[in-house]
N, C-alpha and C. Protein backbone atom coordinates (compact mmCIF):
# COMPACT_ATOMS: atom_id res chain seq x y z
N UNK A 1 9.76 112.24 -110.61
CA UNK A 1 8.33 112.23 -110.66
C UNK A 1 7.72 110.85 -110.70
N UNK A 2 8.41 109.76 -111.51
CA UNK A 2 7.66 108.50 -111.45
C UNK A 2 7.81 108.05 -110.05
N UNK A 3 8.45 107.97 -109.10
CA UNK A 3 8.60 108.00 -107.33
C UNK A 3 7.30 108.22 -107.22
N UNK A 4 7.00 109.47 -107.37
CA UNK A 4 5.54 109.90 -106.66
C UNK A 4 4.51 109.35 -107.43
N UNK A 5 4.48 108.92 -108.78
CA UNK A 5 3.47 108.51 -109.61
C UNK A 5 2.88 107.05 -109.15
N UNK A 6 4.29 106.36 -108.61
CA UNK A 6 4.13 105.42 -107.97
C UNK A 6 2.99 105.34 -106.98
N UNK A 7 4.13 106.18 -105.62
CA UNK A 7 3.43 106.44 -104.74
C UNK A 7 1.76 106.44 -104.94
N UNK A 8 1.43 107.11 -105.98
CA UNK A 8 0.23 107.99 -105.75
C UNK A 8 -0.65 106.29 -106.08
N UNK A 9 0.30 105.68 -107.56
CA UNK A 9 -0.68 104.64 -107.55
C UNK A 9 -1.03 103.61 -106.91
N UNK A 10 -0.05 103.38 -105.89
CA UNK A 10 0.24 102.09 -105.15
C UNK A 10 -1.07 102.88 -103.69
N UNK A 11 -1.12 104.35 -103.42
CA UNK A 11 -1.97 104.67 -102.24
C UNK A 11 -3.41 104.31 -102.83
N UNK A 12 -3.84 105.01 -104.14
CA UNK A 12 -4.94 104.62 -104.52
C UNK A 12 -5.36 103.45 -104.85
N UNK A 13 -4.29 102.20 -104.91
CA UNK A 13 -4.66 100.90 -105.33
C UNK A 13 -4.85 100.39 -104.00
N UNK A 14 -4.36 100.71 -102.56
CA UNK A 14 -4.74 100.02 -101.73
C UNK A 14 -6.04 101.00 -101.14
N UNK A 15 -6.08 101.86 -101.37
CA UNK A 15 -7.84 102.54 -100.98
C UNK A 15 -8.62 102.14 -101.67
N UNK A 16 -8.52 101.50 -102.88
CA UNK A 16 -9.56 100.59 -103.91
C UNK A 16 -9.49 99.29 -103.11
N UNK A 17 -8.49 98.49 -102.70
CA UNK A 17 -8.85 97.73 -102.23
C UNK A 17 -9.19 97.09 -100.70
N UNK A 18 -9.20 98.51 -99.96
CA UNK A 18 -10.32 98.62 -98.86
C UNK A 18 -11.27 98.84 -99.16
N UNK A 19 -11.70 99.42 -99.97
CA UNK A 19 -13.06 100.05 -100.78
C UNK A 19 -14.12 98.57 -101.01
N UNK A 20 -12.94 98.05 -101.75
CA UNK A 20 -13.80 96.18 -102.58
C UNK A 20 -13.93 95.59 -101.34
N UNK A 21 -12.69 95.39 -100.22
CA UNK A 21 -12.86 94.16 -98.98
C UNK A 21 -14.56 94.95 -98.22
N UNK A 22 -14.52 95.88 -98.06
CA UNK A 22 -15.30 96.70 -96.93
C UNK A 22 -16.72 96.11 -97.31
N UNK A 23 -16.81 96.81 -98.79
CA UNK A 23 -18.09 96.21 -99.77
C UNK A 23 -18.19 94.67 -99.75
N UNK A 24 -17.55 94.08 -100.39
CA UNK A 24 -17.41 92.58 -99.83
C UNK A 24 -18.24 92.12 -98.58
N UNK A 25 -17.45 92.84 -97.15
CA UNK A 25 -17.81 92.42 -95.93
C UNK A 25 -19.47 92.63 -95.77
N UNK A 26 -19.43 94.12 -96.20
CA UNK A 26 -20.59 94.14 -95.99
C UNK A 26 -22.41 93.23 -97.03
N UNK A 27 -21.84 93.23 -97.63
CA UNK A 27 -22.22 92.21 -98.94
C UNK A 27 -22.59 90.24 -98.16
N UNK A 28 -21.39 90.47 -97.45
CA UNK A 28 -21.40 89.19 -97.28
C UNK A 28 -22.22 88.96 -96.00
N UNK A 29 -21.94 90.10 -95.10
CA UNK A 29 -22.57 90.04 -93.76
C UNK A 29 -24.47 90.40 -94.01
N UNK A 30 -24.50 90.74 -95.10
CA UNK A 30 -26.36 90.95 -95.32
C UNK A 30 -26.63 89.94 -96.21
N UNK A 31 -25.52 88.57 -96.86
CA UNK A 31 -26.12 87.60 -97.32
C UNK A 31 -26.85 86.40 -95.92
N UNK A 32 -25.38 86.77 -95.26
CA UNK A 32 -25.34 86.02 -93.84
C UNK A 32 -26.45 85.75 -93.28
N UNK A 33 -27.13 87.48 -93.37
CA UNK A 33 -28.10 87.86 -92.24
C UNK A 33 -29.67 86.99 -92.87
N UNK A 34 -29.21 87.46 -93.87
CA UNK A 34 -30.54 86.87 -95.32
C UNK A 34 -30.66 85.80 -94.78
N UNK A 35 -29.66 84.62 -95.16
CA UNK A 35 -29.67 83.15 -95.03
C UNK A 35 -30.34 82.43 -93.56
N UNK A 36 -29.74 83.70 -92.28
CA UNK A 36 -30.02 83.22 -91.03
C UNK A 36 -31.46 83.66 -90.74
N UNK A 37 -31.88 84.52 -91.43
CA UNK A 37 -33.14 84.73 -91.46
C UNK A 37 -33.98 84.04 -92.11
N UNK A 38 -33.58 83.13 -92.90
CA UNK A 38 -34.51 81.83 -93.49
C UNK A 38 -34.22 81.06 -92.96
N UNK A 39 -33.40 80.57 -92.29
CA UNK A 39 -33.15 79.19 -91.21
C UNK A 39 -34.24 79.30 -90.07
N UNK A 40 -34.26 80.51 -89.64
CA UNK A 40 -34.98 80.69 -88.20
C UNK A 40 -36.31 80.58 -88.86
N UNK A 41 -36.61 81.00 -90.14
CA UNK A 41 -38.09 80.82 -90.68
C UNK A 41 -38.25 79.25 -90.79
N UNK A 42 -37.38 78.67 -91.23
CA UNK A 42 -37.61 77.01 -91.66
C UNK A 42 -37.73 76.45 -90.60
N UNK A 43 -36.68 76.62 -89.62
CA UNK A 43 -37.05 75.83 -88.15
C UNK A 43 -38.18 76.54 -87.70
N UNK A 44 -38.73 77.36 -87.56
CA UNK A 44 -39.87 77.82 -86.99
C UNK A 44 -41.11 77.09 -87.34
N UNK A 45 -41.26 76.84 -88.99
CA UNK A 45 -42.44 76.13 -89.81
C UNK A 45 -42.26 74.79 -89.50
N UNK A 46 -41.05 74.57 -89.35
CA UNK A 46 -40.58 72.84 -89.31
C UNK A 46 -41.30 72.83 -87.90
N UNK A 47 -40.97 72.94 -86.95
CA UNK A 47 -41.30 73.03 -85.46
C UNK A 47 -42.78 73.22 -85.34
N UNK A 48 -43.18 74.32 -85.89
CA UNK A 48 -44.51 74.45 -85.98
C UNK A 48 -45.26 72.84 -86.43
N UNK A 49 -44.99 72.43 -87.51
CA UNK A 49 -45.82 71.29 -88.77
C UNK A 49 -45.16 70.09 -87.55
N UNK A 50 -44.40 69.97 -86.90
CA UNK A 50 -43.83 68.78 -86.04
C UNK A 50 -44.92 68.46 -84.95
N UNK A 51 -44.90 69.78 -84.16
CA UNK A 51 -45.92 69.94 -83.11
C UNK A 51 -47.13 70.01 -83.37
N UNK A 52 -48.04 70.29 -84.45
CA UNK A 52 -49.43 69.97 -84.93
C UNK A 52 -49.36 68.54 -85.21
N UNK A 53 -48.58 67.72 -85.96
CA UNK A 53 -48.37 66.06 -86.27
C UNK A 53 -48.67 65.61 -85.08
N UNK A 54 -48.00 65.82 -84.14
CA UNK A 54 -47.61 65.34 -82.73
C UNK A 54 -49.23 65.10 -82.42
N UNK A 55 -49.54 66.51 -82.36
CA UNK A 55 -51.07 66.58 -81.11
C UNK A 55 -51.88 65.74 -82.08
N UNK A 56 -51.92 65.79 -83.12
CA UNK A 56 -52.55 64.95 -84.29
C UNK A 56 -52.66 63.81 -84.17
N UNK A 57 -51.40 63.33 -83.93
CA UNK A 57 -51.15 61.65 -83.26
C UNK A 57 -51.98 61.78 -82.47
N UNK A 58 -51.57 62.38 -81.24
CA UNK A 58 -52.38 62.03 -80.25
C UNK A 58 -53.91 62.06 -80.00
N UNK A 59 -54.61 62.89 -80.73
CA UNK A 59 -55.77 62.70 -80.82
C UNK A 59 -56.36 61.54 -81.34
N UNK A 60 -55.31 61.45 -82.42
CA UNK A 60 -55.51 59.92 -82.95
C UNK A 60 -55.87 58.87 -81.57
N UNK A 61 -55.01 58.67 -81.37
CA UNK A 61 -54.88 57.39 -80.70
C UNK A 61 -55.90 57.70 -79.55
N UNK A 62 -55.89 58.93 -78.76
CA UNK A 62 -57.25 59.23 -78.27
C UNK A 62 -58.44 58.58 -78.47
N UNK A 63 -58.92 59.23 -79.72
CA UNK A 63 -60.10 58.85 -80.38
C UNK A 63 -59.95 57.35 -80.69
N UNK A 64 -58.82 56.55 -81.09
CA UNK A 64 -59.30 55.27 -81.30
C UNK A 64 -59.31 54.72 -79.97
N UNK A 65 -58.81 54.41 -78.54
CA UNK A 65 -58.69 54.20 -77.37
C UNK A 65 -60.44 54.23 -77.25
N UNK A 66 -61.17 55.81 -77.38
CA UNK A 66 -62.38 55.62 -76.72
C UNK A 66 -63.36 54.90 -78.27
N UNK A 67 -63.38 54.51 -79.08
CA UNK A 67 -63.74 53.74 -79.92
C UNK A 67 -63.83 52.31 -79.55
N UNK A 68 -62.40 52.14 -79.51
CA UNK A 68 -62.58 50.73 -78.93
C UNK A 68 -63.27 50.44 -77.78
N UNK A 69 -63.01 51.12 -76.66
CA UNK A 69 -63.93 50.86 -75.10
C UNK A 69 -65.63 51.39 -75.40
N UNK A 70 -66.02 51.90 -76.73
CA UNK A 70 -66.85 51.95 -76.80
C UNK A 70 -67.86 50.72 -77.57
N UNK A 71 -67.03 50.72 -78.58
CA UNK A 71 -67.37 49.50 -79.10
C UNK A 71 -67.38 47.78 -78.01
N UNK A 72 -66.41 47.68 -77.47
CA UNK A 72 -66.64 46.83 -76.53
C UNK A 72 -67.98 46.96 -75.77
N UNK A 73 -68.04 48.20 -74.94
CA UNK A 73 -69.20 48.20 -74.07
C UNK A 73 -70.70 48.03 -75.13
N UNK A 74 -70.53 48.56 -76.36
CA UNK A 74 -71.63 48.15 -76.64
C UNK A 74 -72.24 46.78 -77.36
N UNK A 75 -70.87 45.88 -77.31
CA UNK A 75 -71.09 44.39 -77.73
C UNK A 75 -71.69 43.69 -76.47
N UNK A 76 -71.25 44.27 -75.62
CA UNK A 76 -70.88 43.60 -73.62
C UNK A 76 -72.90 43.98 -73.78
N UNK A 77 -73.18 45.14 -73.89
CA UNK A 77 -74.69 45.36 -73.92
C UNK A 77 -75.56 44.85 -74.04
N UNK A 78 -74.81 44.92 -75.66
CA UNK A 78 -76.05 43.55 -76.52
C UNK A 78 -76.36 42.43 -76.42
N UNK A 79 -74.76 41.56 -76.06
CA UNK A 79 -74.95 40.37 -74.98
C UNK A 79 -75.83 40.17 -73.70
N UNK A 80 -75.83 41.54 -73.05
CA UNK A 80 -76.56 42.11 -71.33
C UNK A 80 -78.06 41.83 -72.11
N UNK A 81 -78.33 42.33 -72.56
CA UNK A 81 -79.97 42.34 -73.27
C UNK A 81 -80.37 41.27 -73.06
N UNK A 82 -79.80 40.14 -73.77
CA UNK A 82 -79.81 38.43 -74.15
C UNK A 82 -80.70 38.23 -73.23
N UNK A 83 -79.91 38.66 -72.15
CA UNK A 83 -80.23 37.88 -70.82
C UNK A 83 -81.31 38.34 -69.97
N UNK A 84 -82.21 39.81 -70.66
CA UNK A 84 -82.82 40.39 -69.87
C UNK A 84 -84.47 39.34 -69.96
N UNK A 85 -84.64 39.21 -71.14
CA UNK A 85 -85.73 37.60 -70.75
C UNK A 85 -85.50 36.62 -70.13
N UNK A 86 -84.28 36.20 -69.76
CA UNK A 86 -84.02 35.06 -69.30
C UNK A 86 -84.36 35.37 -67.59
N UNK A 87 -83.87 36.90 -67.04
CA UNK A 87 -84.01 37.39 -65.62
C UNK A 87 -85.42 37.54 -65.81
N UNK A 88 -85.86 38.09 -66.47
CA UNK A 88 -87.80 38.26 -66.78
C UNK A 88 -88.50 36.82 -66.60
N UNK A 89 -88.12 35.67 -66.62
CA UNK A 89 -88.58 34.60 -66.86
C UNK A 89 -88.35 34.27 -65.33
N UNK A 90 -87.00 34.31 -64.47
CA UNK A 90 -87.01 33.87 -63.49
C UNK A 90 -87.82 34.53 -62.13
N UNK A 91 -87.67 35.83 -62.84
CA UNK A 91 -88.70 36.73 -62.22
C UNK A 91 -90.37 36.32 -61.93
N UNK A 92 -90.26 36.04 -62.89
CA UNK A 92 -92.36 35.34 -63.04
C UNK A 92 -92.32 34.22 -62.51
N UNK A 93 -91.12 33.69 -62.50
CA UNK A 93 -91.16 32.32 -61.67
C UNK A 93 -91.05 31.47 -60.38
N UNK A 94 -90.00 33.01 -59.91
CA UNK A 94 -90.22 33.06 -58.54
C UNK A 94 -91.50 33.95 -57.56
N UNK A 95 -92.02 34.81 -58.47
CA UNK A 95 -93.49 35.24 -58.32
C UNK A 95 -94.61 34.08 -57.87
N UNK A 96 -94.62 33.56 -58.88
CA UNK A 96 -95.32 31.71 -59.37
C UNK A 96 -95.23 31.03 -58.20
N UNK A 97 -94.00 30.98 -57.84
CA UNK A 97 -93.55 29.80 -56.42
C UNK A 97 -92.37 30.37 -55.62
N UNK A 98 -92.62 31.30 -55.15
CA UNK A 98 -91.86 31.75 -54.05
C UNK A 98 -91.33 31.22 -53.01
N UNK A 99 -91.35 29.69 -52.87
CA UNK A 99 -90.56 29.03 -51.72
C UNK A 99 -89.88 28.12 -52.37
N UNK A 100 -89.83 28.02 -53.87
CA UNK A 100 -89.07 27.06 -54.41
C UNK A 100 -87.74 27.49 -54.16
N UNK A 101 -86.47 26.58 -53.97
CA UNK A 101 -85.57 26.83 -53.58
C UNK A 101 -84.48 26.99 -54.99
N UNK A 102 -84.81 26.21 -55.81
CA UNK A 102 -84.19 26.06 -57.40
C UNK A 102 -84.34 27.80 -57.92
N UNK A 103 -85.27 27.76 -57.95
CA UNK A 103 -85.81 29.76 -58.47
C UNK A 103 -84.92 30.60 -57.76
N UNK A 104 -85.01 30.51 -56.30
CA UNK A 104 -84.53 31.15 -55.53
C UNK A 104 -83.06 31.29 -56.05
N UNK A 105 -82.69 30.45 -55.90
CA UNK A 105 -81.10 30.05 -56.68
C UNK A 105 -80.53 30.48 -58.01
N UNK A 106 -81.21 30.33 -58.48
CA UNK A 106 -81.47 30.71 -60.26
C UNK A 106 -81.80 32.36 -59.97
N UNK A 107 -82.10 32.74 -59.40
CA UNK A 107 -82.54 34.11 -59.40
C UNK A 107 -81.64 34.64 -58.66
N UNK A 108 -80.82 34.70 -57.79
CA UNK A 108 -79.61 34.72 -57.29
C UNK A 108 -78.30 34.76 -57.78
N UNK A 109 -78.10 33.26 -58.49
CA UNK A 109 -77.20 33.76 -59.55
C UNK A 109 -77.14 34.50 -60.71
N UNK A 110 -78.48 35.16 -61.11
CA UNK A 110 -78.71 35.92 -62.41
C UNK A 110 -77.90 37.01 -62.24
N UNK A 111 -78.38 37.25 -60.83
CA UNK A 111 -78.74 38.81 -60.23
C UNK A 111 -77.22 39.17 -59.77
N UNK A 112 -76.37 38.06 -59.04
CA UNK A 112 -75.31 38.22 -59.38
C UNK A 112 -73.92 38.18 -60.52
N UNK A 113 -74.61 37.52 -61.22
CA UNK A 113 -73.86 37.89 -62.25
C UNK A 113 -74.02 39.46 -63.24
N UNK A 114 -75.46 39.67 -62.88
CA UNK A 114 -75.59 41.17 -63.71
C UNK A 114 -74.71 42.12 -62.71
N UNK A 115 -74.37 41.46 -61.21
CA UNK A 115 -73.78 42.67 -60.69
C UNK A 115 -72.51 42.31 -61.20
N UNK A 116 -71.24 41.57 -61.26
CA UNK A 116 -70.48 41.21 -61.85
C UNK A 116 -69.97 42.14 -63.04
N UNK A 117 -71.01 42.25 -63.86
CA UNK A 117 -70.70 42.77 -65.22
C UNK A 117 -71.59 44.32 -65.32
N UNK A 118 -72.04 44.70 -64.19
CA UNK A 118 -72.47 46.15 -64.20
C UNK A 118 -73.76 46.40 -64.44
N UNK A 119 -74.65 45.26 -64.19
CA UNK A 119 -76.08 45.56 -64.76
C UNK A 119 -76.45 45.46 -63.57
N UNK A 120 -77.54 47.02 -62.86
CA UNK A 120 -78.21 47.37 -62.02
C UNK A 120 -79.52 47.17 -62.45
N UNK A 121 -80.80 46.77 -61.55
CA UNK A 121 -81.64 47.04 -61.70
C UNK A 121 -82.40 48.76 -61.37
N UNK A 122 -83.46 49.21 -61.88
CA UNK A 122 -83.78 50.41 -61.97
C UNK A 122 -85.16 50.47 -61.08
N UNK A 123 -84.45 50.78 -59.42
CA UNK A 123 -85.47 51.46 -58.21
C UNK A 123 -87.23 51.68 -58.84
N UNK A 124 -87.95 51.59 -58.65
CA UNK A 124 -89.31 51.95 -59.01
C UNK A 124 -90.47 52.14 -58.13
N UNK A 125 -90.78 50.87 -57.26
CA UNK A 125 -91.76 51.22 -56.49
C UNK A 125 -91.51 52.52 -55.64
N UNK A 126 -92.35 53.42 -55.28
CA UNK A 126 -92.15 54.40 -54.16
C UNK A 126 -91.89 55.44 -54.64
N UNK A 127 -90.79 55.44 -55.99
CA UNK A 127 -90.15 56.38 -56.56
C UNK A 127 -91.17 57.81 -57.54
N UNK A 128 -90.71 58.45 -57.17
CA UNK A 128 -91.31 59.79 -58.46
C UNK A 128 -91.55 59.00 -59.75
N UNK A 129 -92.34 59.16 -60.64
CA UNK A 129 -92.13 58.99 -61.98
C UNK A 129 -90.78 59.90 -62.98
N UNK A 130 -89.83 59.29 -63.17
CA UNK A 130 -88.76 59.81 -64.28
C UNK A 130 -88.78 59.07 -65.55
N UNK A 131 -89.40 59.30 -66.70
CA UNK A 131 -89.15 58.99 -67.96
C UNK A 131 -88.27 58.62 -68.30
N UNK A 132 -87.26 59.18 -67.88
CA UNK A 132 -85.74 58.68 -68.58
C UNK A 132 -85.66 57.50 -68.09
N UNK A 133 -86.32 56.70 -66.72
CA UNK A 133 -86.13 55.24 -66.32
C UNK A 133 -87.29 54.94 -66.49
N UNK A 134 -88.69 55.40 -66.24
CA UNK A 134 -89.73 54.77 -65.84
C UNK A 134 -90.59 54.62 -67.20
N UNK A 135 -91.53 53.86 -67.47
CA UNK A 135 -92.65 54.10 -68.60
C UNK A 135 -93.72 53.69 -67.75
N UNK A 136 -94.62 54.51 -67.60
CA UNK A 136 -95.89 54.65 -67.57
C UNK A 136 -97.11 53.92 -68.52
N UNK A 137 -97.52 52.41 -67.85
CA UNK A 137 -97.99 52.16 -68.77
C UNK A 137 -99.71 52.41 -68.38
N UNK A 138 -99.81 52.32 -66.83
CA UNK A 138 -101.27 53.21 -66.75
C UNK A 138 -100.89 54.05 -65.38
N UNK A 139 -101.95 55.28 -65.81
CA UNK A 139 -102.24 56.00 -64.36
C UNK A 139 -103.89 55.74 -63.99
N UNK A 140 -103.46 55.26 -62.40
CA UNK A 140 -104.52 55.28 -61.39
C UNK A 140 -105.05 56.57 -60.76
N UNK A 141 -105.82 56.16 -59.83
CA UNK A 141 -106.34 57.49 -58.80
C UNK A 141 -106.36 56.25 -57.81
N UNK A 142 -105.66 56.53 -56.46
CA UNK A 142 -105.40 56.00 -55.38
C UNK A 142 -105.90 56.91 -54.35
N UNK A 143 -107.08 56.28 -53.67
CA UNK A 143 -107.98 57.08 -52.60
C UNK A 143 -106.62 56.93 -51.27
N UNK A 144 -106.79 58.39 -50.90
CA UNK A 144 -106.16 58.74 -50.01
C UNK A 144 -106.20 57.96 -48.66
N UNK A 145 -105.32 57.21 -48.09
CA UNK A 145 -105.78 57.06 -46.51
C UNK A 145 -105.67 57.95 -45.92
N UNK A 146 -106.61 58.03 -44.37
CA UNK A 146 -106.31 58.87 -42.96
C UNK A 146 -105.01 58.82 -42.57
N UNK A 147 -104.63 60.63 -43.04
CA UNK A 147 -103.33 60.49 -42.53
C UNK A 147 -102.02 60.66 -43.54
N UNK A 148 -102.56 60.09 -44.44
CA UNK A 148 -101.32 59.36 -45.80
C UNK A 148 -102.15 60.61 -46.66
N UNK A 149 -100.80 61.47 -47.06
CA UNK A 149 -101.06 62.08 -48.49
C UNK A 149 -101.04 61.16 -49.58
N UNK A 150 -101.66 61.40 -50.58
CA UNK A 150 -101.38 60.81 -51.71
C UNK A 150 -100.04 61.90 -52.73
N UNK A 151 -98.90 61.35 -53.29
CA UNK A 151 -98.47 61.79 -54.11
C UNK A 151 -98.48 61.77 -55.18
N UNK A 152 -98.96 62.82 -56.07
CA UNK A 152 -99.09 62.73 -58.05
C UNK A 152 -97.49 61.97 -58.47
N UNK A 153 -98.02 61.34 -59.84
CA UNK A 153 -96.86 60.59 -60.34
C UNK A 153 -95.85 59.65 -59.35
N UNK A 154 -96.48 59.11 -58.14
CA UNK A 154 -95.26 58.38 -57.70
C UNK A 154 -95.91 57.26 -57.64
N UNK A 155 -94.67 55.91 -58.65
CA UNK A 155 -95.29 54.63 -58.86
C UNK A 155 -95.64 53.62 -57.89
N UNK A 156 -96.77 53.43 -58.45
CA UNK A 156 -96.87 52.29 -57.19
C UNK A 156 -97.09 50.71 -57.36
N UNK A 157 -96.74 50.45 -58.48
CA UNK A 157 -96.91 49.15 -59.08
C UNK A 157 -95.73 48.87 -60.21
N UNK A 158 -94.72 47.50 -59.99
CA UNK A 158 -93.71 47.70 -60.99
C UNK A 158 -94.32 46.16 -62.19
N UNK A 159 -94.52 46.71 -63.57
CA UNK A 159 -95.30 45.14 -64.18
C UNK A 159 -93.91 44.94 -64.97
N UNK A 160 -92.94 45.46 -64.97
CA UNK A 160 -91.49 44.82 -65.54
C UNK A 160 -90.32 45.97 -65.31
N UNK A 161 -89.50 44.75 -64.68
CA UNK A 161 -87.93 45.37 -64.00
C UNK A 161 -87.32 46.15 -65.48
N UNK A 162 -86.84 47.45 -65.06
CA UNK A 162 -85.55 48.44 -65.53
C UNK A 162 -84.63 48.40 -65.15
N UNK A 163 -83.73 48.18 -66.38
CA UNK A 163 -81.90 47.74 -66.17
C UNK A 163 -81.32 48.77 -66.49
N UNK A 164 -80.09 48.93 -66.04
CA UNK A 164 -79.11 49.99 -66.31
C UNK A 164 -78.12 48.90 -66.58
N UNK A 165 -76.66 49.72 -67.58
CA UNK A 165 -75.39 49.12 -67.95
C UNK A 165 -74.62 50.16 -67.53
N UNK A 166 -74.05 50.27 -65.97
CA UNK A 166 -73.47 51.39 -66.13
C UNK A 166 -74.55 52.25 -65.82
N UNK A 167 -73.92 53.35 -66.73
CA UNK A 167 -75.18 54.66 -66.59
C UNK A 167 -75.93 55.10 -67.92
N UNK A 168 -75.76 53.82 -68.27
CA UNK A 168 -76.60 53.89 -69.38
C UNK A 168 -77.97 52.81 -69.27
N UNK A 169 -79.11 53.36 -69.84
CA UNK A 169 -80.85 52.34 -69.33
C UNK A 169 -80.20 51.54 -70.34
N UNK A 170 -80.83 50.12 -69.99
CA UNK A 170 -80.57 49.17 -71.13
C UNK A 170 -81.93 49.21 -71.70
N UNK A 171 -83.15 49.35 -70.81
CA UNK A 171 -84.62 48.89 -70.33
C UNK A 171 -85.18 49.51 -69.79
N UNK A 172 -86.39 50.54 -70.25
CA UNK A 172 -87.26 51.34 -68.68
C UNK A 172 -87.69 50.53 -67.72
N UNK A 173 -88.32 50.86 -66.44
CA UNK A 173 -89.06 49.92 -66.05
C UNK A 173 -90.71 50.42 -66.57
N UNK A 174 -91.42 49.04 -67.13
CA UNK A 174 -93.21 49.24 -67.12
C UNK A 174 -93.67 49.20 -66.23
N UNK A 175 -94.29 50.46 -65.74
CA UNK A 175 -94.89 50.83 -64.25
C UNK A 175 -96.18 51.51 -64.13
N UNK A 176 -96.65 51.50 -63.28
CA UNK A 176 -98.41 52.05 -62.83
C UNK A 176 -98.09 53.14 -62.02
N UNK A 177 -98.66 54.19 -62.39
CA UNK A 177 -98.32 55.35 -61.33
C UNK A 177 -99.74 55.68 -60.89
N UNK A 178 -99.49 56.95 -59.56
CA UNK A 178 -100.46 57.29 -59.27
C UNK A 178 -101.20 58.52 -59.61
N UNK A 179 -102.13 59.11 -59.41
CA UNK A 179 -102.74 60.19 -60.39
C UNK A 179 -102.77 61.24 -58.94
């Protein structure tokens, strides 16, 4: 009888210990799963918080890029201004004496140098009245000629040049329109 008592205990000791490995495995394979399921969460957040930094930067440097070219253009401006009496002066002066050759010259190089650095003057005679360039400093009534419509609001007298920087007015022009 102890033969079989054996037997019996040595069968049930190794079905206990398929019983523990099985449990085990499975134990171990849903810690596994646990763990790999927080990795894929961490790299996911990590990846996520990487790629918001990133675009972050880059806006950064974005935004300071157009800061700076802004700030420049508006030092370059303020300098442009300086000079807008100085073209106003040569202006009245070649008005004054129109065959002087010095004015002529002087008014030449102004005019090229504002083209140089982006300063347009602002079209007026002939033109529609536009506020955004023009100021109106009087309206006339201009008797019609034979023939010639008269047009409302279109200037016909310029009493000081309008600058642009770019596409930005530095200066309206002061103008006389018609009624």
């Amino acid at each position: 009888m102890e033969e079989k008592e054996v037997k019996i205990d040595e069968v049930s000791l190794s079905d206990a210990e398929k019983e523990v490995s099985s449990t085990e495995d499975t134990a171990n394979s849903d810690v596994k799963a646990d763990e790999t399921e927080k990795l894929k969460s961490e790299i996911t957040d990590l990846t996520d918080k990487y790629l918001r930094l990133a675009a972050e930067l880059e806006n950064t440097r974005r935004r300071a890029a157009i800061d700076i070219e802004s700030n420049a253009r508006n030092r370059a401006m303020s300098v442009a201004k300086k000079f807008l009496p100085v073209m106003d002066a040569i202006e009245a002066a070649k008005k004054h004496s129109p065959e002087d050759e010095g004015i002529k010259s002087m008014a030449k190089a102004m005019e090229d140098a504002f083209a140089q650095i982006g300063i347009t003057k602002i079209e007026a005679v002939g033109q529609i009245m536009n506020p955004q360039f023009h100021n109106a400093i009087q309206v006339i009534e201009v008797p019609s000629e034979e023939g010639a419509k008269n047009v409302p609001n279109t200037i016909i007298e310029e009493l000081q040049p309008g600058y642009m920087f770019g596409d930005t007015v530095m200066r309206t022009a002061m103008v006389i329109v018609s009624k």
